[in-house]
C-alpha atoms as a PDB file:
ATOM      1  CA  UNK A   1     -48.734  10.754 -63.824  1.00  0.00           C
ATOM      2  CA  UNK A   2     -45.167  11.401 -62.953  1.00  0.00           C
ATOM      3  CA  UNK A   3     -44.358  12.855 -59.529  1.00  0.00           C
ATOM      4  CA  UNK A   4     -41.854  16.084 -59.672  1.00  0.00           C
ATOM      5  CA  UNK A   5     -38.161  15.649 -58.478  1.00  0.00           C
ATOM      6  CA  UNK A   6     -37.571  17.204 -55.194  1.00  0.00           C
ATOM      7  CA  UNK A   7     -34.660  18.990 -56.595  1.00  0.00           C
ATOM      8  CA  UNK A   8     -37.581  20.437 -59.286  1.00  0.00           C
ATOM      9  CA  UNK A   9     -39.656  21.611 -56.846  1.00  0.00           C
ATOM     10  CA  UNK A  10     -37.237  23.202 -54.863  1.00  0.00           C
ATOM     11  CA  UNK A  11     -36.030  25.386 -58.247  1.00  0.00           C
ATOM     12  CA  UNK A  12     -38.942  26.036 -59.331  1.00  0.00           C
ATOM     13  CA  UNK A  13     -40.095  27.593 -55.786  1.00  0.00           C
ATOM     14  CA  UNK A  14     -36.336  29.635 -55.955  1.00  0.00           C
ATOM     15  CA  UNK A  15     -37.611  30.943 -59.022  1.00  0.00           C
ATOM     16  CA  UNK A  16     -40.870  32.147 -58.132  1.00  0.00           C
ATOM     17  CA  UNK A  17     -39.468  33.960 -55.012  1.00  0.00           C
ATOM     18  CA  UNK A  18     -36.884  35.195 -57.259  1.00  0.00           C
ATOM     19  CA  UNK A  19     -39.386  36.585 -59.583  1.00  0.00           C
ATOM     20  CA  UNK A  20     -41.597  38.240 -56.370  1.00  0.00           C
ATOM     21  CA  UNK A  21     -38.031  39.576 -54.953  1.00  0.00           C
ATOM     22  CA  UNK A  22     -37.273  41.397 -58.865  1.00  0.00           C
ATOM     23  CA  UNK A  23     -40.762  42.925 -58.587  1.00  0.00           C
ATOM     24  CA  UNK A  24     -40.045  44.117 -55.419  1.00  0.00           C
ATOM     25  CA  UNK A  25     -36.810  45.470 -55.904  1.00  0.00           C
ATOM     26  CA  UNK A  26     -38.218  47.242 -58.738  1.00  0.00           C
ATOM     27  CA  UNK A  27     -40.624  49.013 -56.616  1.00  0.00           C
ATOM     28  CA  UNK A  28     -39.179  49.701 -53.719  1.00  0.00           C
ATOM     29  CA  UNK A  29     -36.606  51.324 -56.531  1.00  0.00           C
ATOM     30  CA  UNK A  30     -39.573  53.060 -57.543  1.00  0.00           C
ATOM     31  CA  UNK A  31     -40.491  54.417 -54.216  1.00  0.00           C
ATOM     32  CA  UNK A  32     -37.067  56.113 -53.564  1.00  0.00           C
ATOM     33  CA  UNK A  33     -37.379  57.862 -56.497  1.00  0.00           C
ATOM     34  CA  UNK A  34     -40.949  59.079 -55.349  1.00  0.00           C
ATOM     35  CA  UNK A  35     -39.072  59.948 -52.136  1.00  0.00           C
ATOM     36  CA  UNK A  36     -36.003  61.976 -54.147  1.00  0.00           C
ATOM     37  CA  UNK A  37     -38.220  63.713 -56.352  1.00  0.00           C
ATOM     38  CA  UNK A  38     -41.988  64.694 -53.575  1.00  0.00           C
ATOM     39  CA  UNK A  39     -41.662  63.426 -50.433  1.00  0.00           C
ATOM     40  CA  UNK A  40     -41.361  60.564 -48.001  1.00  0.00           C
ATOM     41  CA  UNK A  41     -44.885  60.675 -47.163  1.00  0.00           C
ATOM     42  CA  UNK A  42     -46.149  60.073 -51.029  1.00  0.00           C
ATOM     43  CA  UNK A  43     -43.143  57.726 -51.503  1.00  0.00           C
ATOM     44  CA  UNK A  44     -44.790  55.839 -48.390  1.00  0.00           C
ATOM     45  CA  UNK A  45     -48.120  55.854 -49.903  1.00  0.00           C
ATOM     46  CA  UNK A  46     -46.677  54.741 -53.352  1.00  0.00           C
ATOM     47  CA  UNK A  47     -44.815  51.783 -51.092  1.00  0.00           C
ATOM     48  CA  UNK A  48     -48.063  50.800 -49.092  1.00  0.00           C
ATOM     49  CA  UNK A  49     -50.568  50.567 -52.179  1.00  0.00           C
ATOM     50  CA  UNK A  50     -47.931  48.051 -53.988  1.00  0.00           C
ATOM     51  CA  UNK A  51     -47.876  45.907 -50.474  1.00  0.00           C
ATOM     52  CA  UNK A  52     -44.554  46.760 -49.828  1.00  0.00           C
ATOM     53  CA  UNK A  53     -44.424  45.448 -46.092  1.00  0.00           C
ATOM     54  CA  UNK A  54     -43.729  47.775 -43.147  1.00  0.00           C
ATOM     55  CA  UNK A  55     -40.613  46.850 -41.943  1.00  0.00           C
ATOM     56  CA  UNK A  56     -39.246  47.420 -45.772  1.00  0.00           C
ATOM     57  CA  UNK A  57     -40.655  50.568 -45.945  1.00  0.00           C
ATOM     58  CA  UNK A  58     -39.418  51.954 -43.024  1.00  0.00           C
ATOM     59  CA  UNK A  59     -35.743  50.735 -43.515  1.00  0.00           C
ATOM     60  CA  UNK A  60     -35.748  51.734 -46.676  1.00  0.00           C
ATOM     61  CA  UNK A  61     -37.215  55.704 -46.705  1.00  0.00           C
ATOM     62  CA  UNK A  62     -36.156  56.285 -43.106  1.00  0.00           C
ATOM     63  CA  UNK A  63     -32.781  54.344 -43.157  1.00  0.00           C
ATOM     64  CA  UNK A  64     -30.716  54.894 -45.753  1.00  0.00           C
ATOM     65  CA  UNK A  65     -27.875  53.585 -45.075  1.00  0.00           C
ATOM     66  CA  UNK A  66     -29.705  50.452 -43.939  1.00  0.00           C
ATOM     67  CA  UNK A  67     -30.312  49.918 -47.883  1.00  0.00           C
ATOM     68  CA  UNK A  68     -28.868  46.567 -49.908  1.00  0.00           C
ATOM     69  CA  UNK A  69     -26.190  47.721 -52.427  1.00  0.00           C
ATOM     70  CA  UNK A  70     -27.319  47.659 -56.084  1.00  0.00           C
ATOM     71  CA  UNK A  71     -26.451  44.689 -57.390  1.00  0.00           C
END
């Protein structure tokens, strides 16, 4: 059985994290909207139950201008 390249391994982990990073983009996406359109404390909820971590959540409902440009 062949043994993967290094260089494999190493894209195919960049494009796993890449995949978990779109997800999460998408929801923390998600969870502003929550925020815009209830409040921060259901767009908190709706962060937490999709383990969104802590630190994210906080920067991103509490610190607006602490959020990543849209890409």
């Amino acid at each position: 059985m062949e043994q993967p390249s290094v260089e494999r391994t190493k894209l195919l982990a960049a494009m796993d994290e890449s995949r978990t990073d779109a997800r999460q983009r998408r929801i923390v996406d998600a969870g502003i909207a929550v925020q815009g359109s209830a409040n921060t404390m259901s767009a908190f909820e709706f962060l937490r139950a999709r383990d969104i971590g802590a630190d994210v959540i906080e920067r991103v409902l509490l610190e607006p201008h602490r959020r990543r440009a849209r890409s």
